[in-house]
N, C-alpha and C. Protein backbone atom coordinates (compact mmCIF):
# COMPACT_ATOMS: atom_id res chain seq x y z
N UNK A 1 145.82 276.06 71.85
CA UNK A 1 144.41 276.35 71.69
C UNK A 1 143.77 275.17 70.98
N UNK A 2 142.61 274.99 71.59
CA UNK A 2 141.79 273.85 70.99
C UNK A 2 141.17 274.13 69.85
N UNK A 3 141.04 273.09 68.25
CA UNK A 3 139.94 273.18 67.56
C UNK A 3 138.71 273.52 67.89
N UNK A 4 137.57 273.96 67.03
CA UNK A 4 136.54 274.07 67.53
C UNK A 4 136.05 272.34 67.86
N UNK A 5 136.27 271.69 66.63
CA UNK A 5 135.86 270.10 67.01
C UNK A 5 137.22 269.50 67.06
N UNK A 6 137.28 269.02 68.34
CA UNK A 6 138.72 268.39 68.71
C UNK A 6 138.47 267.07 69.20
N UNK A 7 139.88 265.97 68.92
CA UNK A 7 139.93 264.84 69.82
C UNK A 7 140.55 264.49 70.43
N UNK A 8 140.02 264.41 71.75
CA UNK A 8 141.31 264.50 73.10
C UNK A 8 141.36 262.77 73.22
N UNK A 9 142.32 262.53 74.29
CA UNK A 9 142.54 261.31 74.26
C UNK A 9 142.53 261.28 76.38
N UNK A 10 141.75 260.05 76.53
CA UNK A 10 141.55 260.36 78.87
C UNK A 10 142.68 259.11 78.41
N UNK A 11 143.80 259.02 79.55
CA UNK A 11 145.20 257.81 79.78
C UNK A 11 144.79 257.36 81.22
N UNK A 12 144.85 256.46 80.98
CA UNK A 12 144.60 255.43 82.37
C UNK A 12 145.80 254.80 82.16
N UNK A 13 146.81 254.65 83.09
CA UNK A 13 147.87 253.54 83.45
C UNK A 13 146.88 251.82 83.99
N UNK A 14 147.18 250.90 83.29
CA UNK A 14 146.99 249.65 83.91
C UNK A 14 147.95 249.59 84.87
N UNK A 15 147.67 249.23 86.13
CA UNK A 15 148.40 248.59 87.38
C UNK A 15 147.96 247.67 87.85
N UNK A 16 148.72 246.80 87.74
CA UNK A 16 148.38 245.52 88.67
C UNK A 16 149.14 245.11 90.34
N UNK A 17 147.94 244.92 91.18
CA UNK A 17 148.52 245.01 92.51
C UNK A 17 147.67 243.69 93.34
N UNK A 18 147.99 243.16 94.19
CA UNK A 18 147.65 241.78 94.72
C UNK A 18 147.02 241.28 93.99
N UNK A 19 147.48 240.78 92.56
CA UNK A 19 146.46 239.88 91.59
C UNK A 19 145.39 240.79 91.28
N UNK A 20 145.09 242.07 91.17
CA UNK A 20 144.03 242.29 90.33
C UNK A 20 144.26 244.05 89.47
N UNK A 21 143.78 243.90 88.39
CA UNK A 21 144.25 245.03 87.78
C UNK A 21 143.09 246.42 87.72
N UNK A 22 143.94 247.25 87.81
CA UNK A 22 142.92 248.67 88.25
C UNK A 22 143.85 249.53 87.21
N UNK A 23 142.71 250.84 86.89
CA UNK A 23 143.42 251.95 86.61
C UNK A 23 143.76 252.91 87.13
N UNK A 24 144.72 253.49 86.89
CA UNK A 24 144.69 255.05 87.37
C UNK A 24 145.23 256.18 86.24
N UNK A 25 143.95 257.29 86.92
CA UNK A 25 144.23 258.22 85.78
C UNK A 25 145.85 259.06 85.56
N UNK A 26 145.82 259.36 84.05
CA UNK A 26 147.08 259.78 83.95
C UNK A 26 147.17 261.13 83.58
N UNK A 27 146.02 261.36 82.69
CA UNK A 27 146.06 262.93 81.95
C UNK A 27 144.87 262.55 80.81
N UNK A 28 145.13 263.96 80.22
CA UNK A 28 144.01 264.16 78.97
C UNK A 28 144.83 265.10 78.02
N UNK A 29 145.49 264.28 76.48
CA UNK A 29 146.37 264.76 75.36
C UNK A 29 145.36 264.79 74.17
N UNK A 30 145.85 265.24 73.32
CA UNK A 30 145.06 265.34 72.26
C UNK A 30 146.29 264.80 71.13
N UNK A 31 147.15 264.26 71.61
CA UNK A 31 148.07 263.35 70.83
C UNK A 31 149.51 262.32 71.59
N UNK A 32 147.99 261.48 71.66
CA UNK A 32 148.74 260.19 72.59
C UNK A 32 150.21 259.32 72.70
N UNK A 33 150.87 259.74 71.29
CA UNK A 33 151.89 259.20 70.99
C UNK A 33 153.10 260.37 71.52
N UNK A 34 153.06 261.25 71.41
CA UNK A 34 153.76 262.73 71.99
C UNK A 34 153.50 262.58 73.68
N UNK A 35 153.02 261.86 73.83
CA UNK A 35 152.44 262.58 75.13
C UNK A 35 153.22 261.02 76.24
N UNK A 36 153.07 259.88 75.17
CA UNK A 36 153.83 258.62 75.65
C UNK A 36 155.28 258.78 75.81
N UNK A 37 155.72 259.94 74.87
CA UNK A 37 156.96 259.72 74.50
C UNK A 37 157.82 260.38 75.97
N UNK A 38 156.88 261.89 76.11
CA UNK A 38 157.13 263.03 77.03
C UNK A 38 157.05 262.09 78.50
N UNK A 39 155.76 260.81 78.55
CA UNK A 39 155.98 260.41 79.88
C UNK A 39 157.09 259.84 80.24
N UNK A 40 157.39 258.41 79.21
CA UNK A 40 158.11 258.08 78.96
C UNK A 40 160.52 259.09 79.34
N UNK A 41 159.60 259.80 78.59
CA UNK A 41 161.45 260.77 78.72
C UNK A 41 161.53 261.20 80.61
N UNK A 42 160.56 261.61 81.31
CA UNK A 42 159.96 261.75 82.68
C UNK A 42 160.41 260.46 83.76
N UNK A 43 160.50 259.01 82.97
CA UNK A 43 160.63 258.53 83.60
C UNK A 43 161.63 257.74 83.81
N UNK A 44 162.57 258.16 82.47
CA UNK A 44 163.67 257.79 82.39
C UNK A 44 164.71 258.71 83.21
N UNK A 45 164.09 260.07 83.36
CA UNK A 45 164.93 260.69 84.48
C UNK A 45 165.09 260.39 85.64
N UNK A 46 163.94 259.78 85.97
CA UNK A 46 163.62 259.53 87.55
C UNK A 46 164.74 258.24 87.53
N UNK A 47 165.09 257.23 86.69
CA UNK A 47 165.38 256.03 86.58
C UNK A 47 164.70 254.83 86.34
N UNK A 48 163.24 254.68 85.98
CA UNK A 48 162.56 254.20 85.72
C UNK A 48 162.15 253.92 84.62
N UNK A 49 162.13 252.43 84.45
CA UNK A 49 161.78 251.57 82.99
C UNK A 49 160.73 252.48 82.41
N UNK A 50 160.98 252.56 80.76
CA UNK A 50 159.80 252.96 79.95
C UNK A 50 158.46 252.32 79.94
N UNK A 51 157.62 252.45 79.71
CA UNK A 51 156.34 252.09 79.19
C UNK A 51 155.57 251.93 78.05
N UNK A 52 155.23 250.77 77.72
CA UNK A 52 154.60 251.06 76.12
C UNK A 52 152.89 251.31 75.82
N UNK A 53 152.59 251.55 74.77
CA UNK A 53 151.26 251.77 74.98
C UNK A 53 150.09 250.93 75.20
N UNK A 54 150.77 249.62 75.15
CA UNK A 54 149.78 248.82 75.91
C UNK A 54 149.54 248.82 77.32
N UNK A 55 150.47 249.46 77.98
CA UNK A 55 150.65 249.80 79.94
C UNK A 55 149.12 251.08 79.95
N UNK A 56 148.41 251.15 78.93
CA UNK A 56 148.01 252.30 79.19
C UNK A 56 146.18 251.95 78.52
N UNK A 57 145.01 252.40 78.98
CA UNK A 57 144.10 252.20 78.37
C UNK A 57 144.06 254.10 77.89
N UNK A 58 143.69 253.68 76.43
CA UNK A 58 143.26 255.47 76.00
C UNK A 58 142.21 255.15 75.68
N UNK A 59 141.03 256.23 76.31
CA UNK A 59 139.87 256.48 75.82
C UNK A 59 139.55 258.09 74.76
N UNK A 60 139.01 257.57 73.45
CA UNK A 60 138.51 258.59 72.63
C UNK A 60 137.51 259.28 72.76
N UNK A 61 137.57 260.80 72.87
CA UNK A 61 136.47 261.42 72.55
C UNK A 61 136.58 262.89 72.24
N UNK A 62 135.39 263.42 71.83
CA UNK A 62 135.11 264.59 70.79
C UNK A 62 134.84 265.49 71.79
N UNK A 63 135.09 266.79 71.39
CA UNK A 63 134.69 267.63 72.20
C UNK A 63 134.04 268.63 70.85
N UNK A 64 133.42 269.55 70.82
CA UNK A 64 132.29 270.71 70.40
C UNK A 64 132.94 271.43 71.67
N UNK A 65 133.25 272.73 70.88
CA UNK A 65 133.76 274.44 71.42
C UNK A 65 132.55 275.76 71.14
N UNK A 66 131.59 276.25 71.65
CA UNK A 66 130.87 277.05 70.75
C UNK A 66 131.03 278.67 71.21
């Protein structure tokens, strides 16, 4: 359950593909470091290199519940 005033966090993966870099969306956490860790453990199952949090743009913002 959400705070009434909460701060979520939007994850964009940086990808870079024929020389130019784009995002794509990843999710919306309200604790970005938990949420790196969980992708992260996801992708080590698959067999796939980790990611750090620079692979990632996070945008901040507030939300109001009334």
């Amino acid at each position: 359950m959400l705070d009434k005033n909460e701060t979520l966090y939007v994850v964009h993966s940086i990808e870079d593909a024929y020389e130019k870099l784009f995002e794509v969306f990843e999710g919306v956490t309200n604790n970005f470091d938990a949420w790196l860790k969980e992708h992260n453990k996801i992708r080590a199952e698959k067999g796939w290199h980790p990611k750090d949090a620079d692979d990632f743009s996070v945008e901040e913002f507030k939300i109001s519940l009334f």
